[in-house]
Protein backbone atom coordinates (compact mmCIF):
# COMPACT_ATOMS: atom_id res chain seq x y z
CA UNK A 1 0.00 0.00 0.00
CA UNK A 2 1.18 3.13 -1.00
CA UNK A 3 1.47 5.85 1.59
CA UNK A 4 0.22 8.89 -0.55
CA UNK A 5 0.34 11.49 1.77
CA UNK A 6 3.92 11.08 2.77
CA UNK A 7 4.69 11.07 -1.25
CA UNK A 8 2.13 14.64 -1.85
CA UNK A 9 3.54 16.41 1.17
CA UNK A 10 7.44 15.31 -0.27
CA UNK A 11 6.14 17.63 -2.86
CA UNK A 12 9.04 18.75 -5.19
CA UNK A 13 12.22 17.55 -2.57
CA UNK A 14 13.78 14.34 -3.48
CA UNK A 15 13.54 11.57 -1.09
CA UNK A 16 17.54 12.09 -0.62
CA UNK A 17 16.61 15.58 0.41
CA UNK A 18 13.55 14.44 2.89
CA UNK A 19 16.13 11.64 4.35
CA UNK A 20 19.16 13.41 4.44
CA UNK A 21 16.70 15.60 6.84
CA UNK A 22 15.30 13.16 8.87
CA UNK A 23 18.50 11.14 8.83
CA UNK A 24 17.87 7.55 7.06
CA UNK A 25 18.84 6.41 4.00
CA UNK A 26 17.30 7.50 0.95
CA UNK A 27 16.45 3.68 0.14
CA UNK A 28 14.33 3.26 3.23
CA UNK A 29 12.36 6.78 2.85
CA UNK A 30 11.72 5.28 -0.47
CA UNK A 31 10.47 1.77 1.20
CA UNK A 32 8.21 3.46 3.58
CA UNK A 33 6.65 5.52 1.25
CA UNK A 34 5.86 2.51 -0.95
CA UNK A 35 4.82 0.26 2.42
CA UNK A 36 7.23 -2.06 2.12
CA UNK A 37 8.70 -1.23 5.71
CA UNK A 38 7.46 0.58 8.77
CA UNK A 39 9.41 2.87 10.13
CA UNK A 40 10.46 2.81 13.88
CA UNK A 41 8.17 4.66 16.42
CA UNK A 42 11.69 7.21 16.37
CA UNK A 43 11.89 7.10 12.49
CA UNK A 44 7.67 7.64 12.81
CA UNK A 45 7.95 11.12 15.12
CA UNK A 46 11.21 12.35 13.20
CA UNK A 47 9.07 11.92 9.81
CA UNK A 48 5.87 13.40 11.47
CA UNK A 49 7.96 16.37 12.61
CA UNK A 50 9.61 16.95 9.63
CA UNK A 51 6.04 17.34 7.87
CA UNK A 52 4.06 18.54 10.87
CA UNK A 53 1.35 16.12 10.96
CA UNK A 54 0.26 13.31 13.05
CA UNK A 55 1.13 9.96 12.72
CA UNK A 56 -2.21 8.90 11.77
CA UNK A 57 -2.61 11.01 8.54
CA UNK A 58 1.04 9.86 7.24
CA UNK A 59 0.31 6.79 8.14
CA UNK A 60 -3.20 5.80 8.09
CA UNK A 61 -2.21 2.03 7.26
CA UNK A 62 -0.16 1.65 10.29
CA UNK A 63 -2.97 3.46 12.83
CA UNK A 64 -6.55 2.32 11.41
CA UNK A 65 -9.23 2.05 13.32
């Protein structure tokens, strides 16, 4: 399942850019936007920082009810 927020709020940075940021690999930003991986719960609140949002709208997969 694709998470298609995280990929519309990336808007025009590269996933390099967005990692470099949040500090993982460019390879794994690309995984959990494509939900192949979860991130950690520390990986989760760096990423939900980064885009100021909750978890649950980044990740609706992860957190549905």
């Amino acid at each position: 399942m694709r998470r298609e927020e995280l990929i519309r709020r990336r808007g025009t940075r590269t996933q390099r850019e967005v990692a470099d940021s949040i500090g993982i690999s460019q390879k794994t930003l690309s995984k959990i936007e494509r939900g192949e991986r979860n991130p950690s719960v520390n990986f989760m609140a760096r990423i939900c920082k980064y885009y100021d949002e909750q978890a649950s709208v980044l990740f609706p997969d992860i957190f549905l009810k």
